[in-house]
PDB file of N, CA and C in Angstrom:
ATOM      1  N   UNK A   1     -12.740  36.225 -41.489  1.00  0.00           N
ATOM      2  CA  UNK A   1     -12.265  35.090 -42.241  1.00  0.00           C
ATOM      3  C   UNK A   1     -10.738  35.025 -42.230  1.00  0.00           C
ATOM      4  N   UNK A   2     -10.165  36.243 -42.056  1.00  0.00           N
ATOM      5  CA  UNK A   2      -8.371  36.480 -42.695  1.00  0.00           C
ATOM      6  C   UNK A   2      -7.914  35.736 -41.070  1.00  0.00           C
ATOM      7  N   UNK A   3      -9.003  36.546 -39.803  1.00  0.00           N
ATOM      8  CA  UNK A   3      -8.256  36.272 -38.777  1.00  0.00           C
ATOM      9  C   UNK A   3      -8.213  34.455 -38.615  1.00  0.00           C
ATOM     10  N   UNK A   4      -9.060  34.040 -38.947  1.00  0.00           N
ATOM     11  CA  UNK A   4      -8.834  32.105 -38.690  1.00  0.00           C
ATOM     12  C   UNK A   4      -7.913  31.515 -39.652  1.00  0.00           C
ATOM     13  N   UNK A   5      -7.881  32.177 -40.752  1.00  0.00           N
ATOM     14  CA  UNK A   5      -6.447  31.931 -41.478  1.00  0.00           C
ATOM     15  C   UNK A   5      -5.548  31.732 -40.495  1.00  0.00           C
ATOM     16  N   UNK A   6      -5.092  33.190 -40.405  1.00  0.00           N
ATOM     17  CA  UNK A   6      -4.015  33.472 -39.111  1.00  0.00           C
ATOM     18  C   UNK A   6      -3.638  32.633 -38.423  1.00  0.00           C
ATOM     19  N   UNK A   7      -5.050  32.254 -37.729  1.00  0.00           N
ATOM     20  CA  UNK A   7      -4.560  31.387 -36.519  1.00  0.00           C
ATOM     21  C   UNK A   7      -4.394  29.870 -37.221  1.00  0.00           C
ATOM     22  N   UNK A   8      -4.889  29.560 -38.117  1.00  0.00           N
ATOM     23  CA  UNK A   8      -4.889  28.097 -38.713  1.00  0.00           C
ATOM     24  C   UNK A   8      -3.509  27.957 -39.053  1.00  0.00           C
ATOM     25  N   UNK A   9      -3.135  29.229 -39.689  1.00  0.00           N
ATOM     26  CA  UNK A   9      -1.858  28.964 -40.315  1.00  0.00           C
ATOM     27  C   UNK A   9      -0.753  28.805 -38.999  1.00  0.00           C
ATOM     28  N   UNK A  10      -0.778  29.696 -37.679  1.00  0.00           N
ATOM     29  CA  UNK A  10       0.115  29.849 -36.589  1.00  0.00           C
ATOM     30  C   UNK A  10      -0.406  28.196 -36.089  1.00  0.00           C
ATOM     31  N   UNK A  11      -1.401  27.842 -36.129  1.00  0.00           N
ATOM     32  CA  UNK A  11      -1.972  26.239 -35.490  1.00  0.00           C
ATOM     33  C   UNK A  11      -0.647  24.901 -35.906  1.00  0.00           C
ATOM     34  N   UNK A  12      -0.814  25.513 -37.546  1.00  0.00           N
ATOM     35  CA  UNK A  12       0.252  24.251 -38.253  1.00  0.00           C
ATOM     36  C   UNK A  12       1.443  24.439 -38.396  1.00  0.00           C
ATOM     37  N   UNK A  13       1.997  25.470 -37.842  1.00  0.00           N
ATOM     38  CA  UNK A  13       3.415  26.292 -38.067  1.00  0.00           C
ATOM     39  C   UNK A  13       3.962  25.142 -36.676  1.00  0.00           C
ATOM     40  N   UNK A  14       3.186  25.491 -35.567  1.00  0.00           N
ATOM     41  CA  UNK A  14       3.127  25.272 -34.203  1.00  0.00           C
ATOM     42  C   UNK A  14       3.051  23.709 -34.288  1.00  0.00           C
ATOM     43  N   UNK A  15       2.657  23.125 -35.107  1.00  0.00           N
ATOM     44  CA  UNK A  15       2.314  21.860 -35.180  1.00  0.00           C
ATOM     45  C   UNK A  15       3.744  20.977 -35.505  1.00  0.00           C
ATOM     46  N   UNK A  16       4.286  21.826 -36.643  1.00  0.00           N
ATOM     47  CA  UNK A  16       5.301  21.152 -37.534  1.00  0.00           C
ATOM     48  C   UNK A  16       6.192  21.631 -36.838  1.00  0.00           C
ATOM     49  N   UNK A  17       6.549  22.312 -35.840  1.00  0.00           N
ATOM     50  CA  UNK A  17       7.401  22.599 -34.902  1.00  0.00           C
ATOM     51  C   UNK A  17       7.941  21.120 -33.805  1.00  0.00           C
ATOM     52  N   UNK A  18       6.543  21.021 -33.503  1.00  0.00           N
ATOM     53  CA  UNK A  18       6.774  20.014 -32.525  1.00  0.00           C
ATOM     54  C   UNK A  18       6.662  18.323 -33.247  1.00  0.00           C
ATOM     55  N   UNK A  19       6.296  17.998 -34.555  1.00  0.00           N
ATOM     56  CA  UNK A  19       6.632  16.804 -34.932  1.00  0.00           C
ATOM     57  C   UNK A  19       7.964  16.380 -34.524  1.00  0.00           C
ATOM     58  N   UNK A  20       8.823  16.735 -34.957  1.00  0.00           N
ATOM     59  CA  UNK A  20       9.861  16.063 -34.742  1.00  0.00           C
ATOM     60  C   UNK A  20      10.635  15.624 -33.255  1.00  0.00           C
ATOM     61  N   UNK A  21      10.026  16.640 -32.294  1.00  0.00           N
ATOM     62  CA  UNK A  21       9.791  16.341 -31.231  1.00  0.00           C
ATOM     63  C   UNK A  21       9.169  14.677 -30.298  1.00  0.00           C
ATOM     64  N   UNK A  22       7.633  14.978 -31.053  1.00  0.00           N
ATOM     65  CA  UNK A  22       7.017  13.830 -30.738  1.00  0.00           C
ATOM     66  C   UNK A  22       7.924  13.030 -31.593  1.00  0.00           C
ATOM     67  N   UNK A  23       8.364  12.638 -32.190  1.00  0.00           N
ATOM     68  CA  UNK A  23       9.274  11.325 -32.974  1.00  0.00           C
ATOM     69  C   UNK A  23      10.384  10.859 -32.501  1.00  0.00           C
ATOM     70  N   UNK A  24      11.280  12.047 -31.845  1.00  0.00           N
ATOM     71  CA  UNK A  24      12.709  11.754 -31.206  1.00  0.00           C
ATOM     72  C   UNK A  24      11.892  11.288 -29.754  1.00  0.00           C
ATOM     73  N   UNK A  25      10.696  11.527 -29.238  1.00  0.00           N
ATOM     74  CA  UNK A  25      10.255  11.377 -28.033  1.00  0.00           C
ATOM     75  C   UNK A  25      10.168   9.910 -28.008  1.00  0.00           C
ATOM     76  N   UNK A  26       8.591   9.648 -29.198  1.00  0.00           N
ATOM     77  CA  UNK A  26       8.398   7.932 -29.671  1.00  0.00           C
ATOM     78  C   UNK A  26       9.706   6.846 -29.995  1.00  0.00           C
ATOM     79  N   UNK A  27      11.073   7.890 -30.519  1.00  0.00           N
ATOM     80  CA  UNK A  27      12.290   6.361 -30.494  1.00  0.00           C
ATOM     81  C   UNK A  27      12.878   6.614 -29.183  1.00  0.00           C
ATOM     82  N   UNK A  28      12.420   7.503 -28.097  1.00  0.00           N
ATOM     83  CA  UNK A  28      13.421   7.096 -26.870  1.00  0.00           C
ATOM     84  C   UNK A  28      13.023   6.389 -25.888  1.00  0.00           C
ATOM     85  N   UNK A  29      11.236   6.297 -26.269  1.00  0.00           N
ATOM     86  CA  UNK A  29      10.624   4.997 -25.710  1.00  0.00           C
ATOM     87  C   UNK A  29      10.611   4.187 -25.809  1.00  0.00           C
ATOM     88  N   UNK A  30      10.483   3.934 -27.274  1.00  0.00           N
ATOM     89  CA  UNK A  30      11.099   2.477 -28.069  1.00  0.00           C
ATOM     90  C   UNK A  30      12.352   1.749 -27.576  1.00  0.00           C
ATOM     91  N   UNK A  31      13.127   2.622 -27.743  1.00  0.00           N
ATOM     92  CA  UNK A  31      14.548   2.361 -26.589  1.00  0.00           C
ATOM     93  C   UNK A  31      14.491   1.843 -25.315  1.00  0.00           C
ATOM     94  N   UNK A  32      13.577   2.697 -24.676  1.00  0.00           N
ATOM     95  CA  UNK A  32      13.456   1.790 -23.325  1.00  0.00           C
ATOM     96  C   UNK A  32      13.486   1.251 -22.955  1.00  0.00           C
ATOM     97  N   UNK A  33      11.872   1.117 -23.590  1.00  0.00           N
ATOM     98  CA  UNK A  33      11.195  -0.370 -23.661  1.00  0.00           C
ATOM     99  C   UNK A  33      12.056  -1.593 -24.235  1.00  0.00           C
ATOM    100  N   UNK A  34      12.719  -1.211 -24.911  1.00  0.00           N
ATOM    101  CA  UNK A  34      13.510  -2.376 -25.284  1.00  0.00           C
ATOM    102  C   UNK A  34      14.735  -2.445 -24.142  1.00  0.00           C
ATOM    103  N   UNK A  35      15.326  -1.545 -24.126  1.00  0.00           N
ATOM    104  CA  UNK A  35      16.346  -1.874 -22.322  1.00  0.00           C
ATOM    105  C   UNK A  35      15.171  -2.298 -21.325  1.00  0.00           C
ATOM    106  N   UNK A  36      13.857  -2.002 -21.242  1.00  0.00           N
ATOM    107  CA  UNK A  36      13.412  -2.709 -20.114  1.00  0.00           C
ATOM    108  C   UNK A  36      13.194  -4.404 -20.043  1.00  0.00           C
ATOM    109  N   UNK A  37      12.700  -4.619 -21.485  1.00  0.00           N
ATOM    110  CA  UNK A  37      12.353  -5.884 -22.130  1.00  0.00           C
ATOM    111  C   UNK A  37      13.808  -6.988 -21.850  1.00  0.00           C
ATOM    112  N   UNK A  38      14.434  -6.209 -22.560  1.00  0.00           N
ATOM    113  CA  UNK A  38      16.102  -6.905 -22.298  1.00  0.00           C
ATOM    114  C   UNK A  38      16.444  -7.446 -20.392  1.00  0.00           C
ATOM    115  N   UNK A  39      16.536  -6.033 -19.391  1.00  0.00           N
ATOM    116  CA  UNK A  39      15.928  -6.386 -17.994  1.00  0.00           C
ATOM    117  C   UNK A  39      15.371  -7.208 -17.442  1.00  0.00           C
ATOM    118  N   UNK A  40      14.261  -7.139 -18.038  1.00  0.00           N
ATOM    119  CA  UNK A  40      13.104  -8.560 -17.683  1.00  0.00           C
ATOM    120  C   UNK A  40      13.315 -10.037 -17.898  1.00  0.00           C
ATOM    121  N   UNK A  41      14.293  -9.897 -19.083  1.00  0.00           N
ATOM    122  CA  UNK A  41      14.704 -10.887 -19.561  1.00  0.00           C
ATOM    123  C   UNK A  41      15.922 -11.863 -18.766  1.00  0.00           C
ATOM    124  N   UNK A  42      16.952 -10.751 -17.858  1.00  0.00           N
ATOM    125  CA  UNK A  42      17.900 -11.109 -17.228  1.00  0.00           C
ATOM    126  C   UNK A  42      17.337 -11.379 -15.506  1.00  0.00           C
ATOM    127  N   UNK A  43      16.615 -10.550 -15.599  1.00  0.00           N
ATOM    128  CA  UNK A  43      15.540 -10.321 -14.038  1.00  0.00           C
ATOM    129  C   UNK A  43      15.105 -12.361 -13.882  1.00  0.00           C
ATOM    130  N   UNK A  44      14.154 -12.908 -14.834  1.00  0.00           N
ATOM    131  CA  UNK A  44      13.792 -13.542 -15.257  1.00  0.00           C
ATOM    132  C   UNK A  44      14.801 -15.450 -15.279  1.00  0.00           C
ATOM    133  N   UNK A  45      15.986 -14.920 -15.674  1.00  0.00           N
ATOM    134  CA  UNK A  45      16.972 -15.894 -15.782  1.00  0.00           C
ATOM    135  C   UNK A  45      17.232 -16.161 -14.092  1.00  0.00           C
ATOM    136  N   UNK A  46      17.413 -14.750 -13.606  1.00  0.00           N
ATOM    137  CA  UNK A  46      18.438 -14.877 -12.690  1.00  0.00           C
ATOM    138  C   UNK A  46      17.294 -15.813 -11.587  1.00  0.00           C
ATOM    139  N   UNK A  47      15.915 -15.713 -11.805  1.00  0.00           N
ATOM    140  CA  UNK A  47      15.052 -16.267 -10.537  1.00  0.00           C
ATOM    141  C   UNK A  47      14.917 -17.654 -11.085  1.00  0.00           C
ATOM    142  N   UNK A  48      14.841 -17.990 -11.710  1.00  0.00           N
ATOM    143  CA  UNK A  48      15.522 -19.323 -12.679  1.00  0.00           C
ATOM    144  C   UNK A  48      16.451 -20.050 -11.841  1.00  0.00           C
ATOM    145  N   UNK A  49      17.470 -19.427 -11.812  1.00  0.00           N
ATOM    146  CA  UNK A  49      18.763 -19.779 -11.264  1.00  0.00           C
ATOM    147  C   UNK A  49      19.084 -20.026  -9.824  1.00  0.00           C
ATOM    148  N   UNK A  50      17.579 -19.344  -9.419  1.00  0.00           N
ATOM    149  CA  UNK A  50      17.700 -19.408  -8.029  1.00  0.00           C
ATOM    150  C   UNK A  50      17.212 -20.872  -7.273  1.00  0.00           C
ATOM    151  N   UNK A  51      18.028 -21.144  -6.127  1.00  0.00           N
ATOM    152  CA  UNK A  51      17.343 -22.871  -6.017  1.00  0.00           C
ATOM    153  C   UNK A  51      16.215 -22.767  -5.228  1.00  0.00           C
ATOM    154  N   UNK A  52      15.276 -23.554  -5.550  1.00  0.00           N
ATOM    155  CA  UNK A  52      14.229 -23.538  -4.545  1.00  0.00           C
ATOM    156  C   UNK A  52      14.185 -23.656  -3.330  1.00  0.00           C
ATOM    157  N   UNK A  53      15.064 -23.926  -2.716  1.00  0.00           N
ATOM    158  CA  UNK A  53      15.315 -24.154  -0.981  1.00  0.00           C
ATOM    159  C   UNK A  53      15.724 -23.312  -0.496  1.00  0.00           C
ATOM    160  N   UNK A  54      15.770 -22.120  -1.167  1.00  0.00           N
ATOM    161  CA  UNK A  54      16.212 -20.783  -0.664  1.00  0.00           C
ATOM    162  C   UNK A  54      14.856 -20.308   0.199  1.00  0.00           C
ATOM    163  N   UNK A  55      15.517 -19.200   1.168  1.00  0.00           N
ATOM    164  CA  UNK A  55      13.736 -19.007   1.860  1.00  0.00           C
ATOM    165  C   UNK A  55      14.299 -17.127   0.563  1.00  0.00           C
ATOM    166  N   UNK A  56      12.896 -16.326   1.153  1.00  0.00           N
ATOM    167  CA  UNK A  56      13.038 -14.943   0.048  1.00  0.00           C
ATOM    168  C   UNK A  56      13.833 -14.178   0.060  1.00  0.00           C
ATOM    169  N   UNK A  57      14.655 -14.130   1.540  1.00  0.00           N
ATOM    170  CA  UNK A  57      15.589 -12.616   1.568  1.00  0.00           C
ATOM    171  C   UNK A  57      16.728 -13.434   0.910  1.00  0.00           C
ATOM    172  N   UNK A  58      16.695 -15.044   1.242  1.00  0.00           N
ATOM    173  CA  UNK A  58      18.154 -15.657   0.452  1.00  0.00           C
ATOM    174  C   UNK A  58      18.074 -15.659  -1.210  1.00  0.00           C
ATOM    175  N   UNK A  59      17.055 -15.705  -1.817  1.00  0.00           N
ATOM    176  CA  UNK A  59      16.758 -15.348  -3.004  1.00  0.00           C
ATOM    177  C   UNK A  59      16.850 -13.855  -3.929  1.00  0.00           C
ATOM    178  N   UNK A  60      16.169 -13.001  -2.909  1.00  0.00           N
ATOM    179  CA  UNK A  60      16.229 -11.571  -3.238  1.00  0.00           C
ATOM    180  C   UNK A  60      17.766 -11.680  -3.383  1.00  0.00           C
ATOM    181  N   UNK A  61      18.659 -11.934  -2.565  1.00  0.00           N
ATOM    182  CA  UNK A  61      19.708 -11.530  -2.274  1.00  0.00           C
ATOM    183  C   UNK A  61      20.460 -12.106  -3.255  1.00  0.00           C
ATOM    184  N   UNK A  62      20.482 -13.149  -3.891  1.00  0.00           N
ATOM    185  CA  UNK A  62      21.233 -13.812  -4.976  1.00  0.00           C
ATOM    186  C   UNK A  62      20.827 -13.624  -6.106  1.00  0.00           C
ATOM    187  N   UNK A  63      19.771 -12.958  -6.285  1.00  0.00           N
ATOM    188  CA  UNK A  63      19.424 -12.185  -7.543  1.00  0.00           C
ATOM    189  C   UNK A  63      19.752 -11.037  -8.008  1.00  0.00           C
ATOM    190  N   UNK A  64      19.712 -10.073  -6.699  1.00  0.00           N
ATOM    191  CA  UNK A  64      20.551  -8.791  -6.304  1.00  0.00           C
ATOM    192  C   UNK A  64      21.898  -8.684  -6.645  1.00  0.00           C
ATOM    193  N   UNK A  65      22.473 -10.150  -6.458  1.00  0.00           N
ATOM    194  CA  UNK A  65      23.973 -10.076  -6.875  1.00  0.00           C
ATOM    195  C   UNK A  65      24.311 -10.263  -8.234  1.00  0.00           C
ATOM    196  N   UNK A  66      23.507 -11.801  -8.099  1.00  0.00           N
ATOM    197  CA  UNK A  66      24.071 -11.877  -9.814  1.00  0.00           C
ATOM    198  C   UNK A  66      23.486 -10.814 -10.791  1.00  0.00           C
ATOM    199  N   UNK A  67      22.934  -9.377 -10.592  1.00  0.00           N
ATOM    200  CA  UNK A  67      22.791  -8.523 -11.265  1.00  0.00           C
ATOM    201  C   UNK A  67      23.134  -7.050 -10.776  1.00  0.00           C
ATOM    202  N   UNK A  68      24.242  -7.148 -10.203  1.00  0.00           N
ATOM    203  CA  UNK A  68      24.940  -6.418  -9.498  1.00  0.00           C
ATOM    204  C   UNK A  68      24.185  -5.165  -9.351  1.00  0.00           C
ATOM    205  N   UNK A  69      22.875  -5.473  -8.349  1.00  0.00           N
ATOM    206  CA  UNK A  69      22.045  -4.182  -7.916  1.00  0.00           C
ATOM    207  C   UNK A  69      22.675  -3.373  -6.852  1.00  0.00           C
ATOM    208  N   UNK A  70      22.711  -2.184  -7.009  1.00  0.00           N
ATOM    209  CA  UNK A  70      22.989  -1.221  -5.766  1.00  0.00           C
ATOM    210  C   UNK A  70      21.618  -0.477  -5.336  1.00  0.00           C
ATOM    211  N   UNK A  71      21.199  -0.152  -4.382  1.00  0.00           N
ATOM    212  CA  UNK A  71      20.092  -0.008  -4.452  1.00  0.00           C
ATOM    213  C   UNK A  71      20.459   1.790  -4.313  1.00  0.00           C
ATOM    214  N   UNK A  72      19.609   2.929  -4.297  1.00  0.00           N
ATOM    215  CA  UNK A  72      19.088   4.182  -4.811  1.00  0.00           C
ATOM    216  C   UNK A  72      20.417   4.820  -4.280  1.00  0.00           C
ATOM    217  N   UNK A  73      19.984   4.337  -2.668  1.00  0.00           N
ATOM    218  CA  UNK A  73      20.785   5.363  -1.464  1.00  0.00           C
ATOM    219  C   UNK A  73      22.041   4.441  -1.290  1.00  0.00           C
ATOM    220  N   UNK A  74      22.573   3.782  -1.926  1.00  0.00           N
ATOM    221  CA  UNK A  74      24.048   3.310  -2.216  1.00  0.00           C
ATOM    222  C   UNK A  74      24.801   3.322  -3.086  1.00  0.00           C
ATOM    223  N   UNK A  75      26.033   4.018  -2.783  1.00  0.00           N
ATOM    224  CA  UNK A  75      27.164   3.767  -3.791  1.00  0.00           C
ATOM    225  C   UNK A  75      27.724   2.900  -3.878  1.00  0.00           C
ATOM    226  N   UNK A  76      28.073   2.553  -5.563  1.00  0.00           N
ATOM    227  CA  UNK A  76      28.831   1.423  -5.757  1.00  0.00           C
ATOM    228  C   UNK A  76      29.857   1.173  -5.586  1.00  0.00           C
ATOM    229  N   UNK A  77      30.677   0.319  -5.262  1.00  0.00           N
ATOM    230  CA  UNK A  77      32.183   0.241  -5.254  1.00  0.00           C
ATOM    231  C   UNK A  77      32.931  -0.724  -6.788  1.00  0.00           C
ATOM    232  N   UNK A  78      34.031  -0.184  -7.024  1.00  0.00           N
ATOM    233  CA  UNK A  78      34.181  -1.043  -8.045  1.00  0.00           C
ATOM    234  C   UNK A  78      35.844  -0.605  -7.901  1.00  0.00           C
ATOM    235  N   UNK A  79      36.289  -2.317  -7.785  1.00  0.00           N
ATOM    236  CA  UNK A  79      37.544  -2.325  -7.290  1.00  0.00           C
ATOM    237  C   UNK A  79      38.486  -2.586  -9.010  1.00  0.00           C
ATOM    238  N   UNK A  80      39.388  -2.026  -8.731  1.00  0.00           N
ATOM    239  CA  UNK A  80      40.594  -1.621  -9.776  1.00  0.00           C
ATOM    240  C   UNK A  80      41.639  -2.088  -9.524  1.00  0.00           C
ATOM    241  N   UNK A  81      42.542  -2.582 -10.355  1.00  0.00           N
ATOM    242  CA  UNK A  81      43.975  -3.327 -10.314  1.00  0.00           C
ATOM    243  C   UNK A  81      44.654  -1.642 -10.771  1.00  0.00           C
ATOM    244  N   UNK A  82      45.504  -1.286 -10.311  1.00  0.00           N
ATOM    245  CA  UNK A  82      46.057   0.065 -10.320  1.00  0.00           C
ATOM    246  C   UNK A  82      47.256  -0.330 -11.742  1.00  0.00           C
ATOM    247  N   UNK A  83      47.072   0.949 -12.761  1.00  0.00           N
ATOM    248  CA  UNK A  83      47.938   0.839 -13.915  1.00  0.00           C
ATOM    249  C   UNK A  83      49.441   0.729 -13.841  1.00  0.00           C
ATOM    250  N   UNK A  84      50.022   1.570 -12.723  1.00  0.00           N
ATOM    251  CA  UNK A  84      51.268   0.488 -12.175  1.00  0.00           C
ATOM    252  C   UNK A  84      51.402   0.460 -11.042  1.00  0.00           C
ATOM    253  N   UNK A  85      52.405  -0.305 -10.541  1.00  0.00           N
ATOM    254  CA  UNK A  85      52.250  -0.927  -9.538  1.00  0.00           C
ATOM    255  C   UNK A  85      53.209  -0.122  -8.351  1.00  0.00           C
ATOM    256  N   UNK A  86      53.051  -0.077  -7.574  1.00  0.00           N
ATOM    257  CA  UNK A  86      53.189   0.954  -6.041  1.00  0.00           C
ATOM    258  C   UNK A  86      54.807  -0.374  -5.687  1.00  0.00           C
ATOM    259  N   UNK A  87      55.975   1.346  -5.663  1.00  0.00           N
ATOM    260  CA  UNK A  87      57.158   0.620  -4.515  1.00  0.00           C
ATOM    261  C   UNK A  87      57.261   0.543  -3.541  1.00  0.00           C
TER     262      UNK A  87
END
């Protein structure tokens, strides 16, 4: 009987360990999902915006921009006005 104590008690020790876990886990999904939702939302505009007489790669491609995609295996470039100026 003492030994299922034991373990009941190590069960909920183990339990209340990891709540707070699962909770910081559940708001970083919440998060996500809401940056993904937000995404979808701009994803969404931008094909909107696109004119219909476009054929698909001219579309992909103006959607790509106006959401300044880089794709995995590319680095971005991002050009800078230099803080002063070169003699």
């Amino acid at each position: 009987m003492s030994f299922t104590v034991v373990w009941a008690a190590i069960a909920l020790a183990g339990l209340a360990k990891l709540r707070p876990v699962q909770q910081e886990t559940h708001q970083n999904l919440a998060t996500l999902s809401s940056e993904v939702e937000q995404l979808q939302t701009r994803v969404n505009r931008a094909w909107r915006k696109v004119e219909l007489g476009l054929d698909s790669t001219q579309s992909d491609t103006a959607i790509r921009e106006s959401l300044n995609y880089v794709p995995f295996n590319q680095l971005g470039v991002v050009f800078e006005e230099p803080a002063t100026p070169r003699e």
